[in-house]
N, C-alpha and C. Protein backbone atom coordinates (compact mmCIF):
# COMPACT_ATOMS: atom_id res chain seq x y z
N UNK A 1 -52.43 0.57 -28.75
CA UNK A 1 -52.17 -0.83 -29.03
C UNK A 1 -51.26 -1.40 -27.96
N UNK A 2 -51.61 -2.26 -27.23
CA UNK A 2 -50.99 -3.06 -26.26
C UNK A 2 -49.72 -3.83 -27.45
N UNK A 3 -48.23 -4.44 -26.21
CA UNK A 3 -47.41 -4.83 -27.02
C UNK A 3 -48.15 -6.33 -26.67
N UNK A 4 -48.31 -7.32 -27.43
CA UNK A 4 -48.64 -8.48 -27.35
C UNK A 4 -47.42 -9.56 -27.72
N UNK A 5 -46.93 -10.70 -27.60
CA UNK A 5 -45.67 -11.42 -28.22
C UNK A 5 -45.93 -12.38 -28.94
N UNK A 6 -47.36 -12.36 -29.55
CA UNK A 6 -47.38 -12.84 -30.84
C UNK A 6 -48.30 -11.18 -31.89
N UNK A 7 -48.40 -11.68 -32.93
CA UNK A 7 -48.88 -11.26 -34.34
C UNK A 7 -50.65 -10.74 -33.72
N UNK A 8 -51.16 -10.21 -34.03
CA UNK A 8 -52.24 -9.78 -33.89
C UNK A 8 -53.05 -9.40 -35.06
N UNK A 9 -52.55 -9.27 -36.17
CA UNK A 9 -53.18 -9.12 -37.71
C UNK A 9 -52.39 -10.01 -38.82
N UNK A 10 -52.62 -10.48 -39.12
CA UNK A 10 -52.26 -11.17 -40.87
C UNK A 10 -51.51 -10.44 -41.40
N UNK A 11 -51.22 -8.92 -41.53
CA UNK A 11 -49.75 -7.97 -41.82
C UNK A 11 -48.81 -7.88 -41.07
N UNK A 12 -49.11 -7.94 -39.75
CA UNK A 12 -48.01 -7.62 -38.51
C UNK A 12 -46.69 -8.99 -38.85
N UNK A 13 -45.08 -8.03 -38.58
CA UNK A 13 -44.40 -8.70 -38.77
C UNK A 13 -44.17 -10.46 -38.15
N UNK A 14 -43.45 -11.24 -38.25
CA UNK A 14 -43.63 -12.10 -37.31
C UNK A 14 -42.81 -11.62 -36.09
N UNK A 15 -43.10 -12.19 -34.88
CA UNK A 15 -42.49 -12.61 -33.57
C UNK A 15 -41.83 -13.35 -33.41
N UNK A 16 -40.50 -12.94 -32.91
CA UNK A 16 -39.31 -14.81 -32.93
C UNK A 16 -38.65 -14.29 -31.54
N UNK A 17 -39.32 -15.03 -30.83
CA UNK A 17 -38.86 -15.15 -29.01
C UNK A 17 -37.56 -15.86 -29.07
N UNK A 18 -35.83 -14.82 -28.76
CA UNK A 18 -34.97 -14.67 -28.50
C UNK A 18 -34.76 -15.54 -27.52
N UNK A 19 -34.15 -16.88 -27.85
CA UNK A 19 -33.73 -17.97 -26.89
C UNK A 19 -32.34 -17.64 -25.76
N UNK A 20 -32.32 -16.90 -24.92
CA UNK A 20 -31.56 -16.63 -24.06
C UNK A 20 -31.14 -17.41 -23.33
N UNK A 21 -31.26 -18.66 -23.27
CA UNK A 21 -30.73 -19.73 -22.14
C UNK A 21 -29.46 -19.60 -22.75
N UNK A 22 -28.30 -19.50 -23.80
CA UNK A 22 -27.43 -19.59 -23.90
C UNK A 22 -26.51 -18.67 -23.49
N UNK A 23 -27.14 -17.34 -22.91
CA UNK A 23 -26.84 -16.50 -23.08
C UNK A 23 -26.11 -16.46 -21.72
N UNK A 24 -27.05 -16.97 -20.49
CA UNK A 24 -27.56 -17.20 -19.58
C UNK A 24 -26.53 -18.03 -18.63
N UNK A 25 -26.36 -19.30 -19.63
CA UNK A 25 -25.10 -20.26 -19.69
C UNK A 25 -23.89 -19.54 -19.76
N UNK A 26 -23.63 -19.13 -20.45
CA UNK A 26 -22.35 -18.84 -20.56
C UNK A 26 -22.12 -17.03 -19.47
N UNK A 27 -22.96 -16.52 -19.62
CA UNK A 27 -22.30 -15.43 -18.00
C UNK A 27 -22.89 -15.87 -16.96
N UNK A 28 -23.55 -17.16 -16.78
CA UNK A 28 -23.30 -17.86 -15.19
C UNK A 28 -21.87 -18.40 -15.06
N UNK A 29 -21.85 -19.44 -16.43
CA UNK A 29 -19.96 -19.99 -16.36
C UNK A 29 -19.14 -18.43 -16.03
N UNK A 30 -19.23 -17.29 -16.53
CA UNK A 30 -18.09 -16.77 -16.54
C UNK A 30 -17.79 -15.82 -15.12
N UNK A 31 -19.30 -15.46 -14.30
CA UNK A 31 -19.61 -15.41 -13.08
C UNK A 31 -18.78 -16.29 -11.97
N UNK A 32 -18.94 -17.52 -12.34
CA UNK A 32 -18.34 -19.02 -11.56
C UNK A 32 -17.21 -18.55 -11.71
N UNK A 33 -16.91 -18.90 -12.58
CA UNK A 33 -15.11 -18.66 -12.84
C UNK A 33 -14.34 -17.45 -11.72
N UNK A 34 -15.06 -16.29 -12.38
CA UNK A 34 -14.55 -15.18 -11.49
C UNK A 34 -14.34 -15.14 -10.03
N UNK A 35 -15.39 -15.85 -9.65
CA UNK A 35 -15.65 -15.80 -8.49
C UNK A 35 -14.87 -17.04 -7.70
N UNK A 36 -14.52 -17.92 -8.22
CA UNK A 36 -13.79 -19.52 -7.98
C UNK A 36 -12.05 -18.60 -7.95
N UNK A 37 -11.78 -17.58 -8.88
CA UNK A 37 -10.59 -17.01 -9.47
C UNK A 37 -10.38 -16.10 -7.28
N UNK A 38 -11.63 -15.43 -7.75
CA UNK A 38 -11.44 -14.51 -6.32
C UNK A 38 -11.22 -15.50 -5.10
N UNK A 39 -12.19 -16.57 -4.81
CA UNK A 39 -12.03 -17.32 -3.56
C UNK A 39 -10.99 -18.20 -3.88
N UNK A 40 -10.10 -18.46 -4.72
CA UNK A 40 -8.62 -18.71 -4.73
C UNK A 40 -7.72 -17.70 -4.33
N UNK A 41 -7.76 -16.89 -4.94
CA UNK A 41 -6.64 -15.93 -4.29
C UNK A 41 -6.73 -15.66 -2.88
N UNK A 42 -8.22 -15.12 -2.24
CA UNK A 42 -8.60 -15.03 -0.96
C UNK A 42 -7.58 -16.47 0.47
N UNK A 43 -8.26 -17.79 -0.38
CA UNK A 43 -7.61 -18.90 0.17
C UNK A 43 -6.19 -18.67 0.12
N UNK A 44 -5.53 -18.24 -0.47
CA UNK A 44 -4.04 -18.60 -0.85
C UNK A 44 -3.39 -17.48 0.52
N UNK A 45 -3.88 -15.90 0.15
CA UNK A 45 -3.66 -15.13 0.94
C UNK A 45 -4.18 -15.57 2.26
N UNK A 46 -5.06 -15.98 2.88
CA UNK A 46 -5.26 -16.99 4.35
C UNK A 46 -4.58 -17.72 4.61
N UNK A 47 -3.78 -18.56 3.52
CA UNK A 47 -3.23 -19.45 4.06
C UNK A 47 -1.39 -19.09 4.34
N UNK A 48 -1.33 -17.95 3.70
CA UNK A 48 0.09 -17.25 3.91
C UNK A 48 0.19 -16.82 5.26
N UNK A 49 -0.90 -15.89 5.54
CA UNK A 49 -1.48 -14.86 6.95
C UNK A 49 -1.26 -16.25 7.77
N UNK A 50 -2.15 -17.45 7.91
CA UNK A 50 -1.56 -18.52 8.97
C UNK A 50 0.17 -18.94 9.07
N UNK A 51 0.72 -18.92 8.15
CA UNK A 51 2.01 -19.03 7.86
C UNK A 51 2.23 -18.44 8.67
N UNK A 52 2.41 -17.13 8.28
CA UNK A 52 3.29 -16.22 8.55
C UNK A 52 2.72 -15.81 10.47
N UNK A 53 1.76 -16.74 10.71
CA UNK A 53 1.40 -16.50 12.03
C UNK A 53 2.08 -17.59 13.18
N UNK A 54 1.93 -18.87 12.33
CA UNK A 54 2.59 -19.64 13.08
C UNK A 54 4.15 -19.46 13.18
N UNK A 55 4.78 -19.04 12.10
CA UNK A 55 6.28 -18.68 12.18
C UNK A 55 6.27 -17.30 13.39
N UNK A 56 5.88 -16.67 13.21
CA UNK A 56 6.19 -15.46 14.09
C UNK A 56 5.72 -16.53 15.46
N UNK A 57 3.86 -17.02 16.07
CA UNK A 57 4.43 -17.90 17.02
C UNK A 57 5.51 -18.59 17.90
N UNK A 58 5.74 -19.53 16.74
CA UNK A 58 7.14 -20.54 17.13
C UNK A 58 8.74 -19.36 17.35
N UNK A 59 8.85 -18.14 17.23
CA UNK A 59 9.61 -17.45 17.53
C UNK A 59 9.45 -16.92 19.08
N UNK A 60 8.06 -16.07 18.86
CA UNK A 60 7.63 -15.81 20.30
C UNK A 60 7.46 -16.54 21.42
N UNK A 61 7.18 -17.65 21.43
CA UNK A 61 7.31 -19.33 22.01
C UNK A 61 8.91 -19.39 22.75
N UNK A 62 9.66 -19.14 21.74
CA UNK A 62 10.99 -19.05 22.31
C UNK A 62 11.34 -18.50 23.63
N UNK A 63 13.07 -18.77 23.87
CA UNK A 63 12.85 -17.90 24.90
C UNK A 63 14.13 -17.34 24.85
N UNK A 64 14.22 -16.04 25.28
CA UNK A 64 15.30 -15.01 24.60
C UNK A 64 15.45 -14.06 25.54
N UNK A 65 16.59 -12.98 25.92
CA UNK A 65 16.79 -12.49 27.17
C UNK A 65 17.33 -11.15 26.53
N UNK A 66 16.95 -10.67 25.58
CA UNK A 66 17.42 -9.46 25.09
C UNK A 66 16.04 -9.04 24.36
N UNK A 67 15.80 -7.65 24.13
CA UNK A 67 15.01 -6.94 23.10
C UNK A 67 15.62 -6.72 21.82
N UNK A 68 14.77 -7.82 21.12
CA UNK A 68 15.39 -7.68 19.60
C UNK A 68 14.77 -6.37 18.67
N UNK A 69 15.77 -6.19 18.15
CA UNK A 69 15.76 -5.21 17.11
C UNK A 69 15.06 -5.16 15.64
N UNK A 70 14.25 -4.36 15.34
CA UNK A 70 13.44 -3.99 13.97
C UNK A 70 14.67 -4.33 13.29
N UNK A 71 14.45 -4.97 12.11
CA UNK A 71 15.38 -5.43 11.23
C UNK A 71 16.84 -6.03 11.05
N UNK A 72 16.72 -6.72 12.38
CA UNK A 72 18.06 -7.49 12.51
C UNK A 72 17.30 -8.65 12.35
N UNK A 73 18.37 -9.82 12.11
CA UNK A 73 18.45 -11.27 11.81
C UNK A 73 18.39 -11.75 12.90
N UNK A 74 17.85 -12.95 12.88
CA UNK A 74 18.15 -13.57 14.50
C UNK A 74 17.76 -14.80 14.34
N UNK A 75 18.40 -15.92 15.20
CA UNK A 75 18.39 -17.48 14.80
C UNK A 75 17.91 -18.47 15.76
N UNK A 76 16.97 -19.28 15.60
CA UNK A 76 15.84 -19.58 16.22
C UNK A 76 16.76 -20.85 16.19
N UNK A 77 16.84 -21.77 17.35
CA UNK A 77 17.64 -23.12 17.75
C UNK A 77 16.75 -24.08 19.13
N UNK A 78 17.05 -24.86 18.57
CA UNK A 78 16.25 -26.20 19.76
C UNK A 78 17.04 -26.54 20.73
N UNK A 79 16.86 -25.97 21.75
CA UNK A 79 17.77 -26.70 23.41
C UNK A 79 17.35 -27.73 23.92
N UNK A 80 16.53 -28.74 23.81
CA UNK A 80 15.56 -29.67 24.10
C UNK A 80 14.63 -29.88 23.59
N UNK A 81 13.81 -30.89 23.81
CA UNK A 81 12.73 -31.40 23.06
C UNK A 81 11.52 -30.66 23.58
N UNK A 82 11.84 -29.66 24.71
CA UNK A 82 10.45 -28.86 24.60
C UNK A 82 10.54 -27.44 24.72
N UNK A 83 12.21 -26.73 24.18
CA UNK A 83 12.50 -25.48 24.46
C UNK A 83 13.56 -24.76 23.33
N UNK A 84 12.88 -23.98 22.88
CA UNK A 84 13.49 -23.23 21.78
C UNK A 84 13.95 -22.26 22.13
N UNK A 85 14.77 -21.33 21.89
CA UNK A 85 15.70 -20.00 22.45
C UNK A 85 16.20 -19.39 20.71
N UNK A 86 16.16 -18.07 21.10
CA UNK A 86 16.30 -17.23 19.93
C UNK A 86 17.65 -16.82 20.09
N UNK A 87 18.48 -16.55 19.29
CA UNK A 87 20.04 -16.22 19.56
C UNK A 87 21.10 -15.02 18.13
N UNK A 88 21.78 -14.38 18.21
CA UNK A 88 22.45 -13.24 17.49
C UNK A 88 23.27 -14.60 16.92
N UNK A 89 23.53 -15.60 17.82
CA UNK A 89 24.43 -16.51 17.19
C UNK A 89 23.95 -17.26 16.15
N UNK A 90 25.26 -17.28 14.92
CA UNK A 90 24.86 -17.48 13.69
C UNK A 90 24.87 -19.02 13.56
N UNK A 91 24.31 -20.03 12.72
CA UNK A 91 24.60 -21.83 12.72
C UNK A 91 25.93 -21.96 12.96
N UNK A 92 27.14 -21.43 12.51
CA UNK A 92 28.19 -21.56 12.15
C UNK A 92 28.62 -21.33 13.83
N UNK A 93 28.36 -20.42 14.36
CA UNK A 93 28.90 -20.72 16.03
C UNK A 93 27.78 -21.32 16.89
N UNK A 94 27.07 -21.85 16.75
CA UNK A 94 26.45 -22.55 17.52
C UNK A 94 26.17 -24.01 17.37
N UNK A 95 26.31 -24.59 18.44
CA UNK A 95 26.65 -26.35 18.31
C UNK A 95 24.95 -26.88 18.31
N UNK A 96 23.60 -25.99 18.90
CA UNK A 96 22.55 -26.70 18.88
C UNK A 96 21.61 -26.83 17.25
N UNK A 97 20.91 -27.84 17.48
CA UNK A 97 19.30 -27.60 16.32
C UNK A 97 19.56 -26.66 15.95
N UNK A 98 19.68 -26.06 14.40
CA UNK A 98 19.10 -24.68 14.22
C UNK A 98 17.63 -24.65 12.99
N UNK A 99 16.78 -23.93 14.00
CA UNK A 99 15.15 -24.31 13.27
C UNK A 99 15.29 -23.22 11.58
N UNK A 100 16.12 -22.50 12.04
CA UNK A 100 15.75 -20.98 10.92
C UNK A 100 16.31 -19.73 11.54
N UNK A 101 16.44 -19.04 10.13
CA UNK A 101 16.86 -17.66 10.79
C UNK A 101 15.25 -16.83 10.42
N UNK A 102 14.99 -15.62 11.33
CA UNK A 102 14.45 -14.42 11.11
C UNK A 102 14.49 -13.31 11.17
N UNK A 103 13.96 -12.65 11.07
CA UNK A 103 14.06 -10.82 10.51
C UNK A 103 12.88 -10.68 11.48
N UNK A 104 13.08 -9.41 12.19
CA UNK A 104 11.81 -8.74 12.93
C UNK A 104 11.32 -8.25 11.91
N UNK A 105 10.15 -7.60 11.50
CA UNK A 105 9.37 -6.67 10.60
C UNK A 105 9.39 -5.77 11.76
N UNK A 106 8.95 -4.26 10.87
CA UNK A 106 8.20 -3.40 11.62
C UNK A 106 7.19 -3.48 12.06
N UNK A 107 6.14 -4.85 11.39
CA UNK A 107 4.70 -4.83 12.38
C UNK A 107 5.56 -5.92 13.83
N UNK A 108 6.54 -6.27 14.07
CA UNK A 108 6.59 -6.77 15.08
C UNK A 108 6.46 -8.70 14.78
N UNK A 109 6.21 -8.64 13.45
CA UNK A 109 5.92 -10.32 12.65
C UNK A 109 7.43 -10.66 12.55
N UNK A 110 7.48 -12.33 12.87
CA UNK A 110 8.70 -12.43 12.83
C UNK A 110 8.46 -13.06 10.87
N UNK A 111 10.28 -12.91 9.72
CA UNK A 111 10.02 -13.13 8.59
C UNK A 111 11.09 -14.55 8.80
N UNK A 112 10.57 -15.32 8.29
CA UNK A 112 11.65 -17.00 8.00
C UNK A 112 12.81 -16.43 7.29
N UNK A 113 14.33 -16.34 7.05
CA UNK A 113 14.59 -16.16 5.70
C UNK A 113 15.00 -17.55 5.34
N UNK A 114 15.05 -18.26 5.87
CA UNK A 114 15.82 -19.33 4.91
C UNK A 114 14.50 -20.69 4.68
């Protein structure tokens, strides 16, 4: 006997075709979601990684006359309107702009702290 999806004799039980569009609906919504959830976090983490690229940049940009040290502080200041210099000197002794302090990382990334 072939399966057929209707009744084939006057005894045979009835057939009631299982409306799945709802089903369908709701784990496409919950698919979306997940996936809207993932390419948010993705975005957020990109947009830190640029952060944290342009800050290390605008450090390296600078201009500085010593080899700074893995995990020392160091204070990023404006000498002019087109020259930044990195310095041990803290705001408190220094009379120029001060943009921020940073931290070397071990990957060599400079960290903002303030």
């Amino acid at each position: 006997a072939f399966l057929r999806p209707y009744a084939t004799a006057v005894g045979s039980p009835e057939i009631k075709i299982t409306d799945l569009s709802i089903f369908k609906k709701r784990a496409s919504y919950q698919i979306n979601t997940e996936l809207q959830a993932k390419f948010n976090e993705l975005k957020a983490q990109y947009e830190e990684l640029q952060h944290q690229a342009s800050q290390t940049q605008l450090v390296y940009s600078a201009t500085f006359n010593f080899e700074p040290i893995i995990g020392h502080t160091y204070h990023l200041y404006r000498k002019n309107a087109q020259e930044n210099f990195l310095s041990i000197l803290t705001p408190e002794e220094c009379n120029f702009e001060h943009l921020g302090s940073f931290k070397l990382e071990t990957n060599f990334m400079w960290k903002k702290l303030d």
